[in-house]
N, C-alpha and C. Protein backbone atom coordinates (compact mmCIF):
# COMPACT_ATOMS: atom_id res chain seq x y z
N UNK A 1 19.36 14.19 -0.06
CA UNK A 1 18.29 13.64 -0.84
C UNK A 1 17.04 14.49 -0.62
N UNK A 2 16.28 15.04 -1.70
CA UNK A 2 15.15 15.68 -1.41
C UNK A 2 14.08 14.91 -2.02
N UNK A 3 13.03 15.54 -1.18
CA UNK A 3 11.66 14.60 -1.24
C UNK A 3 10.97 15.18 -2.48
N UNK A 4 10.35 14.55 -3.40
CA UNK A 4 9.35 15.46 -3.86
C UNK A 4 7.84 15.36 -3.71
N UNK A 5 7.44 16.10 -3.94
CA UNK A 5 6.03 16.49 -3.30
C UNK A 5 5.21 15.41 -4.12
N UNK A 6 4.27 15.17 -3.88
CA UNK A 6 2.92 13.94 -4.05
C UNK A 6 2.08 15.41 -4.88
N UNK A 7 1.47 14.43 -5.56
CA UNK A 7 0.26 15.45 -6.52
C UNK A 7 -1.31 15.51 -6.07
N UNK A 8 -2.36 16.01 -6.07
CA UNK A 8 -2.89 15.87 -5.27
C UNK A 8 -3.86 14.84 -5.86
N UNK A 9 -4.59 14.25 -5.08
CA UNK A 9 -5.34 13.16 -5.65
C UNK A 9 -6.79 13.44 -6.30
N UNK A 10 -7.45 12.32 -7.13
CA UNK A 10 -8.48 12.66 -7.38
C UNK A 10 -9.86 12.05 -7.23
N UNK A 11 -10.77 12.24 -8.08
CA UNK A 11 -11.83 11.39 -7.82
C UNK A 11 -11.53 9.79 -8.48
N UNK A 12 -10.90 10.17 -9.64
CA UNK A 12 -10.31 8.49 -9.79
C UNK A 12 -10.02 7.76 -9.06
N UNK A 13 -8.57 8.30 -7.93
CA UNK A 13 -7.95 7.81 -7.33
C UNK A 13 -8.74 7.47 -5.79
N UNK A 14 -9.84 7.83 -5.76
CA UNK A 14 -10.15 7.58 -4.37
C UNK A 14 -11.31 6.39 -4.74
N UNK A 15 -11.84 5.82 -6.19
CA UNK A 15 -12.50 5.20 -6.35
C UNK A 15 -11.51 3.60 -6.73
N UNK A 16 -10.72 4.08 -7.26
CA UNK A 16 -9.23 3.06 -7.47
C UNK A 16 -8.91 2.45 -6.25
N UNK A 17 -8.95 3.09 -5.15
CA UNK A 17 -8.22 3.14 -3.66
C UNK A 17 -9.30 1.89 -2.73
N UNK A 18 -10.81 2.28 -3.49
CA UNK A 18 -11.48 1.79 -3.00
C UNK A 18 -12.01 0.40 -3.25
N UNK A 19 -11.81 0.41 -5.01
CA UNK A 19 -12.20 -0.93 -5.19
C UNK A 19 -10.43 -1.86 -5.21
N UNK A 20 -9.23 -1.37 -4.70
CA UNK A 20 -8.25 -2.24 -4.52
C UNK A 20 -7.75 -2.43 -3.27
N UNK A 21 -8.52 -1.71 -2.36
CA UNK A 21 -7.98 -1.48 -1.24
C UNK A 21 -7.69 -3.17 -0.26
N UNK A 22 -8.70 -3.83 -0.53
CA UNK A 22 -8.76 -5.22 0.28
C UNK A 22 -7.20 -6.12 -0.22
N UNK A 23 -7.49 -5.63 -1.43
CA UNK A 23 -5.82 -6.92 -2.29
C UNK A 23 -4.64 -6.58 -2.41
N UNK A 24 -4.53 -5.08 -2.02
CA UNK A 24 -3.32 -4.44 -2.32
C UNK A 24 -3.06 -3.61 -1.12
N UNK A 25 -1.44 -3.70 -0.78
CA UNK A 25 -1.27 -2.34 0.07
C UNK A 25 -1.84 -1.20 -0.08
N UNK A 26 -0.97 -0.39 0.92
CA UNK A 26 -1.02 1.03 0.37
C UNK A 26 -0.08 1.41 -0.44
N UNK A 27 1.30 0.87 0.07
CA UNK A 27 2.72 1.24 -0.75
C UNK A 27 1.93 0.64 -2.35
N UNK A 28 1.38 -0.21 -3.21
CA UNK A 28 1.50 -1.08 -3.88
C UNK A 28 0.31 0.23 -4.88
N UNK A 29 -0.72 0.62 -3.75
CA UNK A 29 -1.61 1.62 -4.48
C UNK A 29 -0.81 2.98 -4.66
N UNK A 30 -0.41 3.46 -3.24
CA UNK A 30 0.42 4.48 -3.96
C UNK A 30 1.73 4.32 -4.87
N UNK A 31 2.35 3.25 -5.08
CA UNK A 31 3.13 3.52 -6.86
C UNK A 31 2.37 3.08 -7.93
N UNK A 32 1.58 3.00 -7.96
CA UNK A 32 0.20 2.80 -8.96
C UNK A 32 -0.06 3.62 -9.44
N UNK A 33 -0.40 4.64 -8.57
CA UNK A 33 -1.15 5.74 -8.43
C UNK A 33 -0.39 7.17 -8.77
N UNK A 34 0.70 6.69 -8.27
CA UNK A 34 1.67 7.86 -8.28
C UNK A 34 1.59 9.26 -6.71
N UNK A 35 0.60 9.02 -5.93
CA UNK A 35 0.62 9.79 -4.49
C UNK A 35 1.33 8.81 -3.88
N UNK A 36 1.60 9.74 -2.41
CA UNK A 36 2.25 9.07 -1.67
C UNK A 36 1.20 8.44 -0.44
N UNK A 37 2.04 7.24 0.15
CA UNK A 37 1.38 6.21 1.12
C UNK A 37 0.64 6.85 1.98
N UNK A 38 0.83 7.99 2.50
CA UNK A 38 0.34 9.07 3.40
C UNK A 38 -1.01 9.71 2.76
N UNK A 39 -1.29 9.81 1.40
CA UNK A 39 -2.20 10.28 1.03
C UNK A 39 -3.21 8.90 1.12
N UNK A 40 -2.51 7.74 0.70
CA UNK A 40 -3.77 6.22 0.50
C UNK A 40 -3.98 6.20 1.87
N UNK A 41 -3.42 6.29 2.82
CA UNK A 41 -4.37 6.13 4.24
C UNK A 41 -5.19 7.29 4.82
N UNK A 42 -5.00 8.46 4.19
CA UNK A 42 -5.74 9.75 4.33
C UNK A 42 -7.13 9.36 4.11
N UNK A 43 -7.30 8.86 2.57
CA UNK A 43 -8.16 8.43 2.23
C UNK A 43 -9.01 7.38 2.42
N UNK A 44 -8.38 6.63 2.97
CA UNK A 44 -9.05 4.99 3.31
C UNK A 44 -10.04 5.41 5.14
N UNK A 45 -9.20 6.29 5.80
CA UNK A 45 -9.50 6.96 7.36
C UNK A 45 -10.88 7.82 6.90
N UNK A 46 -11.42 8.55 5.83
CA UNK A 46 -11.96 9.70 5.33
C UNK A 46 -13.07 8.80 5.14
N UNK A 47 -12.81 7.87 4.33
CA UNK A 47 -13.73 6.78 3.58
C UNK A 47 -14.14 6.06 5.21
N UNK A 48 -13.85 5.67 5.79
CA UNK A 48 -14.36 5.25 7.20
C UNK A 48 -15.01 6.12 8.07
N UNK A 49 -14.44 7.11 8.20
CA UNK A 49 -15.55 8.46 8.63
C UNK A 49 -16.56 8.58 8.16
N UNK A 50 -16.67 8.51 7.13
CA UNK A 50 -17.96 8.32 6.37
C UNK A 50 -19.20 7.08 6.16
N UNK A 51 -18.27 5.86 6.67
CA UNK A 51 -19.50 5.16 6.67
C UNK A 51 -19.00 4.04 5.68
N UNK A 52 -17.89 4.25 5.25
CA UNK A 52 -17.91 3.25 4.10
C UNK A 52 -17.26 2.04 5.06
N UNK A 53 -17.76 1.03 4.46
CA UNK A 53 -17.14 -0.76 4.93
C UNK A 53 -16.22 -0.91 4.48
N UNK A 54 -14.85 -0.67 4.69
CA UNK A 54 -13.08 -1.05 4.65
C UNK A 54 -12.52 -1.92 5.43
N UNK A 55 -12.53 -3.19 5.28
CA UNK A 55 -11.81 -4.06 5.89
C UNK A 55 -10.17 -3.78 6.52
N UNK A 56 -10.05 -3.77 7.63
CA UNK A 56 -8.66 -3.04 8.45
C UNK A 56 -7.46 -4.40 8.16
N UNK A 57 -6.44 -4.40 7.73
CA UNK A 57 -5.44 -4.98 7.55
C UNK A 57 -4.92 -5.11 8.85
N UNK A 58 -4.56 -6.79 9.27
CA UNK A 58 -3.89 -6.97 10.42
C UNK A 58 -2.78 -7.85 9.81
N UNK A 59 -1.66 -7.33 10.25
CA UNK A 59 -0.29 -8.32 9.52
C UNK A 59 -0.45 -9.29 10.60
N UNK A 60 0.08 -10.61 10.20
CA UNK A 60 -0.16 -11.62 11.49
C UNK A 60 1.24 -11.62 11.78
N UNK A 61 1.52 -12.65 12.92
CA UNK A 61 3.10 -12.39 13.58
C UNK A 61 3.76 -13.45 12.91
N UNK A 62 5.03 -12.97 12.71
CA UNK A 62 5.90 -14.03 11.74
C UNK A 62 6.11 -15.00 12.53
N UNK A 63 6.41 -14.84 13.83
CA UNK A 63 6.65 -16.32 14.73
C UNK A 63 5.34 -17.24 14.69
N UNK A 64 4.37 -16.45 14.79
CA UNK A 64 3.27 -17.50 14.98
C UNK A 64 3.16 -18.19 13.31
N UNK A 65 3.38 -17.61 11.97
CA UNK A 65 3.15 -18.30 11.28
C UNK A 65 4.94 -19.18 10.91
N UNK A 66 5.63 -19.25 11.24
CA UNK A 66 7.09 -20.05 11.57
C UNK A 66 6.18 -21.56 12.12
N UNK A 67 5.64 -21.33 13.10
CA UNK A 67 5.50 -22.35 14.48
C UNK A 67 4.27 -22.84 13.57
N UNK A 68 3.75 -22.46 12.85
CA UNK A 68 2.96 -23.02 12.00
C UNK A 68 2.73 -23.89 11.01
N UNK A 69 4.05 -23.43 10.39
CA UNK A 69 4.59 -23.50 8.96
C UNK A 69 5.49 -24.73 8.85
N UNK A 70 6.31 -25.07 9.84
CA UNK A 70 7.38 -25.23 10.72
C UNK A 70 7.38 -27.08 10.98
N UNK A 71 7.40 -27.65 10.20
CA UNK A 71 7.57 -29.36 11.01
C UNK A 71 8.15 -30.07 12.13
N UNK A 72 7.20 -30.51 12.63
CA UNK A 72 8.27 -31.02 13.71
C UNK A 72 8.71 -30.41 15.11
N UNK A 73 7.88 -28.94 15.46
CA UNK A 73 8.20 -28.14 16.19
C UNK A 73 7.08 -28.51 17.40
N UNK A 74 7.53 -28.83 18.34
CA UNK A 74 6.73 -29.93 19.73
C UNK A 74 6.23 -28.33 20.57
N UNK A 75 5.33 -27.91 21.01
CA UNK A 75 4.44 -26.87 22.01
C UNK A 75 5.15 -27.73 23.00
N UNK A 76 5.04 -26.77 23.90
CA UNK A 76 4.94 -27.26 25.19
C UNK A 76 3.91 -27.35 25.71
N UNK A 77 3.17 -28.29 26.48
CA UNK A 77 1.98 -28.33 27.51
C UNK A 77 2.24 -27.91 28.59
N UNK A 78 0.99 -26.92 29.25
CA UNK A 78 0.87 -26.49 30.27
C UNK A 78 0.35 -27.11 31.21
């Protein structure tokens, strides 16, 4: 299987990147976009170097939202 190469990006795409960046992945911007995932975090790191305000994506843990989600599931007390 060969890879093919990503195109290079532009000024569109880094203003696209910017106003979707909070609601959308990266995978979700780069097939949008047509670059690859490697280029949307190039850019989002570049855009932070610089000063810009980018909210950092934290995935939360699937157990903790299970135990959450979850009825009936007793904690233990310490």
């Amino acid at each position: 299987m060969t890879r093919t190469k990503s195109r290079p990006y532009t000024v569109d795409d880094v203003r696209y990147i910017y106003n979707n960046y909070t609601n959308r992945t990266a995978v979700e911007i780069s097939e949008q976009l047509g670059i690859s995932k490697t280029q949307v975090s190039k850019i989002v790191t570049e855009l932070r170097k610089q000063g810009v305000n980018l909210p950092k994506k934290k995935r939360e843990n699937p157990v903790e939202i299970f135990i959450r989600e979850e009825p009936g599931i007793k904690l233990k007390q310490s």
